[in-house]
Protein backbone atom coordinates (compact mmCIF):
# COMPACT_ATOMS: atom_id res chain seq x y z
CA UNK A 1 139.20 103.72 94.95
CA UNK A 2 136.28 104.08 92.74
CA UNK A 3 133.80 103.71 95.85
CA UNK A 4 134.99 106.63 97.93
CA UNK A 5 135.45 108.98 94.96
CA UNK A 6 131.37 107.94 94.58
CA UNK A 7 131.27 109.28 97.95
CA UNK A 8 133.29 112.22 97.76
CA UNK A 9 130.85 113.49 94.82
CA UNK A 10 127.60 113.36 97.36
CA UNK A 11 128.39 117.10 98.69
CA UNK A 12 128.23 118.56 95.43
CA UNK A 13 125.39 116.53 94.78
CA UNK A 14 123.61 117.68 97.62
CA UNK A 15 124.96 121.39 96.79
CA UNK A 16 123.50 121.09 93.23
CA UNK A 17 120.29 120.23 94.59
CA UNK A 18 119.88 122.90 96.81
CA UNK A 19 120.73 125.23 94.52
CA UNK A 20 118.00 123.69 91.71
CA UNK A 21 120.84 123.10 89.36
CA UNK A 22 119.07 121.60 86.74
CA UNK A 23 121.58 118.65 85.42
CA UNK A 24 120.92 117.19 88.61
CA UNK A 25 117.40 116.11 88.39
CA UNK A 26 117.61 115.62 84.55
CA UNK A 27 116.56 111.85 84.13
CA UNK A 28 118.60 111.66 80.71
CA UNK A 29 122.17 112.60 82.50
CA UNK A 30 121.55 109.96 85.40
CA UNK A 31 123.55 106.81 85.61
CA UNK A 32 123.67 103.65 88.06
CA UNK A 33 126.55 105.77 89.62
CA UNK A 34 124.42 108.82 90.76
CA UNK A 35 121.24 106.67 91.11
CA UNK A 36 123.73 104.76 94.40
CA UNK A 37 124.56 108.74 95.49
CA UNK A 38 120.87 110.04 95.41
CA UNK A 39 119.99 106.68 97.37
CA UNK A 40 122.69 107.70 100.04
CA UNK A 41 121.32 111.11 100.24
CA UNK A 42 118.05 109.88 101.17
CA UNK A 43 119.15 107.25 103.78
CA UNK A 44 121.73 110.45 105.36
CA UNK A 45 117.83 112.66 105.17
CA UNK A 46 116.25 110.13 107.11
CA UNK A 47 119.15 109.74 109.73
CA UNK A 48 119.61 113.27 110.20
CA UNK A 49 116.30 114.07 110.62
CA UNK A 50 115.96 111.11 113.49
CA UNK A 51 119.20 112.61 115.13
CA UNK A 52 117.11 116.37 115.31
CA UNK A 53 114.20 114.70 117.02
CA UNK A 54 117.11 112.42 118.91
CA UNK A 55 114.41 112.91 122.42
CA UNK A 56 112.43 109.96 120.92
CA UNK A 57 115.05 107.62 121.32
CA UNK A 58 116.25 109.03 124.71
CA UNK A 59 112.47 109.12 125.54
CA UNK A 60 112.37 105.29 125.34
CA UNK A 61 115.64 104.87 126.97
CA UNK A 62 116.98 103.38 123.79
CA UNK A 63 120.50 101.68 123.96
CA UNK A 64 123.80 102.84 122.02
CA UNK A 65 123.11 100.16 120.01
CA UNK A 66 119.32 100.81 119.90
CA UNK A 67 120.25 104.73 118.58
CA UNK A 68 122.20 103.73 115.93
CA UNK A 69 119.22 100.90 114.87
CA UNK A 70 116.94 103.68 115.03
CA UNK A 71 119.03 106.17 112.95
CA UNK A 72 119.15 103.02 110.37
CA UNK A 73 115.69 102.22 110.34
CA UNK A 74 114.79 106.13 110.02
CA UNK A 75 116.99 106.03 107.00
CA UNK A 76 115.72 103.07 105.78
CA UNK A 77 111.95 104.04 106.06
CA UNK A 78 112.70 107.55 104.42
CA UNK A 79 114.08 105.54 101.23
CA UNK A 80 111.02 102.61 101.23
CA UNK A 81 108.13 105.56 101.40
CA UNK A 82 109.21 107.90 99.07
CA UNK A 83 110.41 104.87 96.53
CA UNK A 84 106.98 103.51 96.98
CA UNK A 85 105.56 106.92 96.88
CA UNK A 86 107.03 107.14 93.04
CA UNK A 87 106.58 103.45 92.14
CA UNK A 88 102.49 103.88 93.27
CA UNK A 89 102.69 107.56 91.03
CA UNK A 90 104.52 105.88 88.14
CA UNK A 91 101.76 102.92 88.68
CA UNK A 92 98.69 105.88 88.27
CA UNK A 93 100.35 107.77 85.51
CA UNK A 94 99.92 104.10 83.58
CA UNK A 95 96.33 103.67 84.77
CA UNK A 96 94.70 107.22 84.93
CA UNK A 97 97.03 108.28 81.28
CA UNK A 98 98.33 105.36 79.72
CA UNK A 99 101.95 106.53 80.00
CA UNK A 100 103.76 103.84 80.91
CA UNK A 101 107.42 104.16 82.18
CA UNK A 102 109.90 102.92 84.82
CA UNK A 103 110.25 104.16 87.81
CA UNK A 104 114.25 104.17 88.46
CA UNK A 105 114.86 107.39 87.55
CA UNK A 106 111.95 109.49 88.74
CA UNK A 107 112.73 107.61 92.00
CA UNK A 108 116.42 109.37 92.08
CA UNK A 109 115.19 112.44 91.34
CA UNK A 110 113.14 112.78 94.48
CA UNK A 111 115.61 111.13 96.12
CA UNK A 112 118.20 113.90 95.08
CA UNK A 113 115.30 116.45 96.24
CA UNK A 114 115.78 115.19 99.46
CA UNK A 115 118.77 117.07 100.03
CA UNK A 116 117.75 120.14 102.23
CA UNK A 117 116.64 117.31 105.02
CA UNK A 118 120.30 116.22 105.20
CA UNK A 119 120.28 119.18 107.57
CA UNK A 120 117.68 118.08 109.53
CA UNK A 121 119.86 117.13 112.58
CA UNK A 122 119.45 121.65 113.16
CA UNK A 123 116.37 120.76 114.41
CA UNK A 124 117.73 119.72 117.62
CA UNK A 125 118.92 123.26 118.63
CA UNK A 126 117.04 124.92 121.18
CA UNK A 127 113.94 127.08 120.34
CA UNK A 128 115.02 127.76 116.35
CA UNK A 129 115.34 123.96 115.44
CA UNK A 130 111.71 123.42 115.30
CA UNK A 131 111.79 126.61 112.48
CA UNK A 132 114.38 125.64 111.09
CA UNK A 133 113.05 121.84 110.37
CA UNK A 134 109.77 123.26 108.82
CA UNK A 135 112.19 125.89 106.39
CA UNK A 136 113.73 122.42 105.49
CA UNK A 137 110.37 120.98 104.79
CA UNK A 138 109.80 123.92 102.50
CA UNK A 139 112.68 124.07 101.24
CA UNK A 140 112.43 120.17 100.02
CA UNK A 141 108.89 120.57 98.42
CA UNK A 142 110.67 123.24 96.46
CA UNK A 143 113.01 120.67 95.33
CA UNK A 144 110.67 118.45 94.40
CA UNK A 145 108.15 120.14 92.13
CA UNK A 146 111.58 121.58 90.15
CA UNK A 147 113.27 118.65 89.70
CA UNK A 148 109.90 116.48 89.35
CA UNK A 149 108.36 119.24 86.51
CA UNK A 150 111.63 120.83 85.50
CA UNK A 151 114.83 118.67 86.00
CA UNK A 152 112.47 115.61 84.99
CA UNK A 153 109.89 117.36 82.48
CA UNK A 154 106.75 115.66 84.21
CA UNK A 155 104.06 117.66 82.89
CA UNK A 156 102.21 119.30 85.64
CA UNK A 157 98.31 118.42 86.02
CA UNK A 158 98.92 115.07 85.43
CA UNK A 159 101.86 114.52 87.10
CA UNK A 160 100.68 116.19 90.23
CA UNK A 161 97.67 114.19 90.07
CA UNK A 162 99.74 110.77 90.18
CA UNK A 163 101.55 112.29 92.53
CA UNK A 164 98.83 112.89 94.91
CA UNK A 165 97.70 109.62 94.23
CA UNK A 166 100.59 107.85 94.85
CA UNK A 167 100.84 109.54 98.26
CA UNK A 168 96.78 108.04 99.03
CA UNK A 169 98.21 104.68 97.93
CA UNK A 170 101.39 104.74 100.33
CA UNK A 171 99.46 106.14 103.67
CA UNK A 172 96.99 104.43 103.35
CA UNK A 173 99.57 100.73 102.78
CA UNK A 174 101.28 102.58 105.87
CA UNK A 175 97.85 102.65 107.81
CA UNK A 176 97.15 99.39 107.11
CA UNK A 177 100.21 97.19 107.58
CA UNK A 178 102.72 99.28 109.81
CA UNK A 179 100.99 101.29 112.00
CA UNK A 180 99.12 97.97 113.14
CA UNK A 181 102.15 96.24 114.13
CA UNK A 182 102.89 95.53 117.77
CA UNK A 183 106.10 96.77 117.44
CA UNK A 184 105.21 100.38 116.66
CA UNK A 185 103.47 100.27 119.81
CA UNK A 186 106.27 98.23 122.03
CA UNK A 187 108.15 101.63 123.52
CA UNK A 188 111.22 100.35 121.33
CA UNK A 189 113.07 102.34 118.65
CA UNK A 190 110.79 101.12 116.21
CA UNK A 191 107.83 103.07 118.54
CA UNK A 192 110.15 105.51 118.66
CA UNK A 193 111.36 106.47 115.13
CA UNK A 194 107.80 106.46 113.65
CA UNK A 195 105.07 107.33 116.58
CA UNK A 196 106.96 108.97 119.47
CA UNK A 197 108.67 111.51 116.78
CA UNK A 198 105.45 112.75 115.98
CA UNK A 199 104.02 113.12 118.60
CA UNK A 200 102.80 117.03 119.40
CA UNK A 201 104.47 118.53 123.20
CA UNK A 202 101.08 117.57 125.07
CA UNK A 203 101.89 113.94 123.57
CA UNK A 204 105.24 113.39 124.62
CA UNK A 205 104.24 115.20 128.24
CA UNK A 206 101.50 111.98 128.94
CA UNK A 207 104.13 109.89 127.39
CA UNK A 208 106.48 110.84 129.93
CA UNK A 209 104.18 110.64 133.11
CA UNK A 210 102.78 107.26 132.20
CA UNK A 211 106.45 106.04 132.09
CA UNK A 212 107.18 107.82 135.58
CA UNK A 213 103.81 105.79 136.80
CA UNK A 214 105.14 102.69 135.36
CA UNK A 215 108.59 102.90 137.53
């Protein structure tokens, strides 16, 4: 079937991608086929990188059913930020340079660049994961700034300054409207997959005393 061939393709995808093979972040080659892949690359980024920091959700006692939620919604949030991320850059591009264009296919190419975080369930081994997670980090900005002002041909200045600006626009939306939400702040999986996950060591130690208080 057409749909699993689709998803037999993503490893090479991702493979490509690591490896800064050009074709793969070259806008003109893309069609709605690998625009679906680079969109389940993202969503298996976000996942992976939940499972890696997988204490959050044990943290707040989350469910079976609660795990897999919060592996969705980490997917889920990975894919809405960095597709509002381009969509806000593709909107200052217009307003700071007059070049107008769509957004689809810049949006799969940092999608695609995503692909070094499909690893970032290593992050859960034991003293090494936390390296290895910010090597992945690296790795991805790498990915980016090829594919966005290689593979793509975004000229640099100004693409780095819509860029930039695009990033302002989504933190602060994020600052405003999620982060403000009782549900962030409920001990849930939401809670967990966005605030608990970042927290620093000292963090999650206080975290875990007031819950022994609480009992």
């Amino acid at each position: 079937m057409e749909w699993i061939e689709t998803l037999w393709q993503i490893p090479g995808m991702v493979n490509d991608a690591l490896w800064f093979d050009p074709s793969v972040y070259n806008t003109k080659l893309m069609t709605d086929q690998s625009r679906f892949q680079s969109t389940l690359i993202v969503f298996l980024a976000g996942a992976s990188l939940l499972i890696g920091q997988c204490f959050a959700l044990f943290l707040v006692s989350a469910s079976p059913a609660g795990f897999i939620m919060g592996l969705i919604f980490s997917g889920l949030s990975l894919t809405i930020r960095l597709g509002l991320w381009v969509t806000c850059s593709v909107a200052a591009a217009a307003l700071l340079f007059g070049v107008v264009s769509t957004p689809w296919d810049l949006i799969s190419v940092i999608f695609v660049a995503t692909s070094p975080l499909v690893f970032g369930f290593l992050a859960v081994l034991p003293s090494i994961g936390i390296i290895i997670l910010y090597g992945l980090y690296g790795w991805t900005c790498l990915t980016m700034m090829y594919g966005m002002f290689y593979g793509a041909q975004v000229p640099f200045l100004p693409g780095a300054v819509c860029m930039i600006t695009g990033w302002l626009a989504v933190s602060l939306l994020e600052r405003m409207f999620f982060t403000r939400s009782k549900a962030t702040r409920t001990g849930g999986f939401l809670f967990a997959t966005r605030q608990l996950s970042r927290y620093s060591s000292d963090q999650i130690l206080d975290f875990v005393k007031q819950k022994v208080q609480g009992r």
